[in-house]
C-alpha atoms as a PDB file:
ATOM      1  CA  UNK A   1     115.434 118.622 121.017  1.00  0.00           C
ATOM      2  CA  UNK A   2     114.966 121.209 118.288  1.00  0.00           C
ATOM      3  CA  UNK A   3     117.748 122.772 117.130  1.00  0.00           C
ATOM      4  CA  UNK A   4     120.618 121.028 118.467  1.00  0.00           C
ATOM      5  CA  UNK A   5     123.436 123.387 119.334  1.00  0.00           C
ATOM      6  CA  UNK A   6     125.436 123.972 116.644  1.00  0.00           C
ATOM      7  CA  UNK A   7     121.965 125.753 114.845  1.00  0.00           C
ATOM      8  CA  UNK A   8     120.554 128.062 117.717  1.00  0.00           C
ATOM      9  CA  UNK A   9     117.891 130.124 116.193  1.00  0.00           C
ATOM     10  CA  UNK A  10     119.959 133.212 114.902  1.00  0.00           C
ATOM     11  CA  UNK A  11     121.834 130.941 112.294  1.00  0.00           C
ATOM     12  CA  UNK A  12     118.730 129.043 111.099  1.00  0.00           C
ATOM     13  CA  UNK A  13     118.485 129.352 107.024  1.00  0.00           C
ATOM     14  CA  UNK A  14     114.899 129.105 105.932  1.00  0.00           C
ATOM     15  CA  UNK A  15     114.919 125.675 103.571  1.00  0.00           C
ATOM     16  CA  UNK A  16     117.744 124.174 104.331  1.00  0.00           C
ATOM     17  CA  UNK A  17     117.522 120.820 105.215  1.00  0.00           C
ATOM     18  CA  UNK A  18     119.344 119.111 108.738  1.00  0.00           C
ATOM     19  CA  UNK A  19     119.302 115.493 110.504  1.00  0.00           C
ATOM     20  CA  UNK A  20     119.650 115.030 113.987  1.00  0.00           C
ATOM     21  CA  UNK A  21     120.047 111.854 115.030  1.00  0.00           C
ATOM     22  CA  UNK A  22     117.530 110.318 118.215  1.00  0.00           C
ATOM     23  CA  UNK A  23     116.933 107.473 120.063  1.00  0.00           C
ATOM     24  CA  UNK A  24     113.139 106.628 120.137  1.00  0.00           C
ATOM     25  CA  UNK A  25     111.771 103.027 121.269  1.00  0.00           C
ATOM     26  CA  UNK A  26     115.340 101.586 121.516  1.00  0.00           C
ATOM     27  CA  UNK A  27     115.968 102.069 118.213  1.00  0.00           C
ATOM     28  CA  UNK A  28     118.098 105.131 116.116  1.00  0.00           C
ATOM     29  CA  UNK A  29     116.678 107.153 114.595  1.00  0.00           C
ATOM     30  CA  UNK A  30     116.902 110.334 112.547  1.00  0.00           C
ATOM     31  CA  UNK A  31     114.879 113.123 112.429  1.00  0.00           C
ATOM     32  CA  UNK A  32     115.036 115.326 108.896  1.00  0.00           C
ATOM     33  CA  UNK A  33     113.768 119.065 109.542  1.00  0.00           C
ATOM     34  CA  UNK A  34     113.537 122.194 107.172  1.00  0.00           C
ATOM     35  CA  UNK A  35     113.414 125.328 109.237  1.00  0.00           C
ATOM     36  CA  UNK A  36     110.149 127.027 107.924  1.00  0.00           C
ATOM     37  CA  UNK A  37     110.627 130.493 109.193  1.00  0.00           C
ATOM     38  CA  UNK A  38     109.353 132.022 112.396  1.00  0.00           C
ATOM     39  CA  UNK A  39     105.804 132.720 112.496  1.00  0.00           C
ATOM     40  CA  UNK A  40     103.456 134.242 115.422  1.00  0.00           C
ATOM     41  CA  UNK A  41     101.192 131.301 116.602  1.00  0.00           C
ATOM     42  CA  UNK A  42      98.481 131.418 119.236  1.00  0.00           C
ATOM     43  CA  UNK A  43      98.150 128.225 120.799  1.00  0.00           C
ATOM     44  CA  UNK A  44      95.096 127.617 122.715  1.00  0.00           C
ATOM     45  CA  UNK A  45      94.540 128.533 126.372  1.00  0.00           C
ATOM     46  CA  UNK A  46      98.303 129.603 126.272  1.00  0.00           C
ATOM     47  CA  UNK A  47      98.161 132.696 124.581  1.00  0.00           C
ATOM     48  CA  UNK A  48     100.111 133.630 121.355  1.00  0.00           C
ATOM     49  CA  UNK A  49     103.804 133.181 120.709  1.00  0.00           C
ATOM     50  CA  UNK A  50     106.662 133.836 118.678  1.00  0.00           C
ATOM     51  CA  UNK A  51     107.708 130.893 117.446  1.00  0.00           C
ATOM     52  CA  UNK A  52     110.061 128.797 114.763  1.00  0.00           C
ATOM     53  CA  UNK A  53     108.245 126.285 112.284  1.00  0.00           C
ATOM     54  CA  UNK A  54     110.172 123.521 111.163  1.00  0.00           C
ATOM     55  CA  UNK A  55     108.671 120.786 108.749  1.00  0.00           C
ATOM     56  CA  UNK A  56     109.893 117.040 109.405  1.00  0.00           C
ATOM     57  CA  UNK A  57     110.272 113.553 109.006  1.00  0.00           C
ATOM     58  CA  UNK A  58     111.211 110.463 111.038  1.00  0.00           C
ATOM     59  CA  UNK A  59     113.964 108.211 109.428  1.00  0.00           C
ATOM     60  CA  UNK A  60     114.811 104.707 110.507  1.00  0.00           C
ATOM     61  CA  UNK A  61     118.346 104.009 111.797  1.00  0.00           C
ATOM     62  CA  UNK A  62     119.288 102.878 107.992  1.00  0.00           C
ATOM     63  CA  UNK A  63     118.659 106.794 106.757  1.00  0.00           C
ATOM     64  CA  UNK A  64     114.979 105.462 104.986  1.00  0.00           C
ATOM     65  CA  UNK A  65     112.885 108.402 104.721  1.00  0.00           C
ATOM     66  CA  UNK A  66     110.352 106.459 102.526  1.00  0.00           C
ATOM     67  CA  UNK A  67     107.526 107.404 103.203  1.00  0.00           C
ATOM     68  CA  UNK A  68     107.585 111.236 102.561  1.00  0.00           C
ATOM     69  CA  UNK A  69     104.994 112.312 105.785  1.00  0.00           C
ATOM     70  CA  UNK A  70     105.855 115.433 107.313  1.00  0.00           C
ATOM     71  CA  UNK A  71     104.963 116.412 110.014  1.00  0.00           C
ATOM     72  CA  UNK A  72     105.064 120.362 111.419  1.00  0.00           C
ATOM     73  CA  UNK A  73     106.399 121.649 114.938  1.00  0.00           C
ATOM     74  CA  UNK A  74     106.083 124.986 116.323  1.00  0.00           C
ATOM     75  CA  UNK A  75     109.046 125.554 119.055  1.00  0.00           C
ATOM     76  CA  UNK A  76     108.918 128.923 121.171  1.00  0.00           C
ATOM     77  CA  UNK A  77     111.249 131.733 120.029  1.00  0.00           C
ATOM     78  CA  UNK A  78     114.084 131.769 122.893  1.00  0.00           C
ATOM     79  CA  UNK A  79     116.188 130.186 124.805  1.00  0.00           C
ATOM     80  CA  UNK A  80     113.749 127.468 126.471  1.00  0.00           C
ATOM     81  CA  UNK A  81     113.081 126.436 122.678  1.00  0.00           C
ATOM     82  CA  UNK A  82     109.722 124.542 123.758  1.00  0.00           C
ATOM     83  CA  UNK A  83     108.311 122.884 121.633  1.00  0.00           C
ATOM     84  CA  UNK A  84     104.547 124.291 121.742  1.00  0.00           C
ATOM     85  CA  UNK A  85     102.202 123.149 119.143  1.00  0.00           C
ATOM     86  CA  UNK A  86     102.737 119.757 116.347  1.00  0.00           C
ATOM     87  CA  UNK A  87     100.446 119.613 113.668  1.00  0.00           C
ATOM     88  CA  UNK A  88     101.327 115.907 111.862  1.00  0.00           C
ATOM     89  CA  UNK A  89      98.452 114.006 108.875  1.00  0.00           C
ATOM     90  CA  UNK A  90      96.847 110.862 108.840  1.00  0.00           C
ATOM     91  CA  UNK A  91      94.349 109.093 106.441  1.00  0.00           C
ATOM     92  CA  UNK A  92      91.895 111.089 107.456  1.00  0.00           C
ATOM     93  CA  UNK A  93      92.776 114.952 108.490  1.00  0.00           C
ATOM     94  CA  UNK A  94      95.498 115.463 111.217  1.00  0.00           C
ATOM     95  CA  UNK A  95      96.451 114.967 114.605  1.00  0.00           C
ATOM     96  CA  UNK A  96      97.083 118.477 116.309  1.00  0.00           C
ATOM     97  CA  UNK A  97      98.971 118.421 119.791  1.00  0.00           C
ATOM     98  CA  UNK A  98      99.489 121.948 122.053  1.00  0.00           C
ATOM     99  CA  UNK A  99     101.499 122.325 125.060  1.00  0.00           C
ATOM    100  CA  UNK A 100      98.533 123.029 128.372  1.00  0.00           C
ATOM    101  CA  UNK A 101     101.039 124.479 130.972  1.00  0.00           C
ATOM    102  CA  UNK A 102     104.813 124.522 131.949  1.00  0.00           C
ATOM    103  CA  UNK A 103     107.361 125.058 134.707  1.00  0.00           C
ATOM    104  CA  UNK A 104     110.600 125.440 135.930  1.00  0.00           C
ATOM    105  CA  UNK A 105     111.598 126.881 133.127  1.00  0.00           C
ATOM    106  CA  UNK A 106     115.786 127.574 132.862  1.00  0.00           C
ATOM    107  CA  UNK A 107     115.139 130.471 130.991  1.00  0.00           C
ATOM    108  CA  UNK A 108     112.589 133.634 130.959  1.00  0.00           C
ATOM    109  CA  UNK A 109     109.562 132.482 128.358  1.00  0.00           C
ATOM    110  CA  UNK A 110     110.681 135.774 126.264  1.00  0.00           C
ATOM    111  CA  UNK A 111     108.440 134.443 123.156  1.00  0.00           C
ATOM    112  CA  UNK A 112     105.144 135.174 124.507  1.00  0.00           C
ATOM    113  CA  UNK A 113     103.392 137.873 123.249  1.00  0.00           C
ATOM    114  CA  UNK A 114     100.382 137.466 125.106  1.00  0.00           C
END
């Protein structure tokens, strides 16, 4: 899902602003992200990564972007581009989701560190 082809990781810009376009719930819709930067991350009972942090926001089909949550998503530094840890708010705090295993991968997990 994250980046789509035409922005592989070695022609990321740090702030600039994309859509990609989705289809979630039978609906469109579009997903704004700002590439954040890369940044190591150790993600629990996985071990610590190099990874790419993008900020981002989920649209409606009509382009709306109104309510101005972000929410943050740490994808794993290589060719597998995985996403590994989300961090998004609510009322109260935020909602943290981590990645607990994988396989099959298409491509060696290069972006683990440890």
């Amino acid at each position: 899902l994250f980046p789509p082809a035409e922005h592989r990781p070695a022609t990321l810009q740090e702030g600039k602003t994309e859509v990609l376009e989705m289809l979630l719930e039978d609906t469109i819709r579009h997903l704004r992200y700002r590439f954040l930067g890369r940044e190591t991350k150790k993600i629990r009972s996985m071990g610590t990564f190099r990874t790419l942090k993008f900020a981002c926001q989920i649209g409606t089909s009509e382009d709306s972007f109104t309510d101005g949550t972000e929410f943050t998503v740490w994808i794993s530094d290589d060719k597998n581009l995985i996403p590994l840890y989300i961090e998004s708010p609510v009322r109260i705090g935020s909602v943290q989701a981590y990645i607990s295993g994988y396989h099959g991968l298409k491509y060696p997990l290069s972006s683990k560190i440890k």
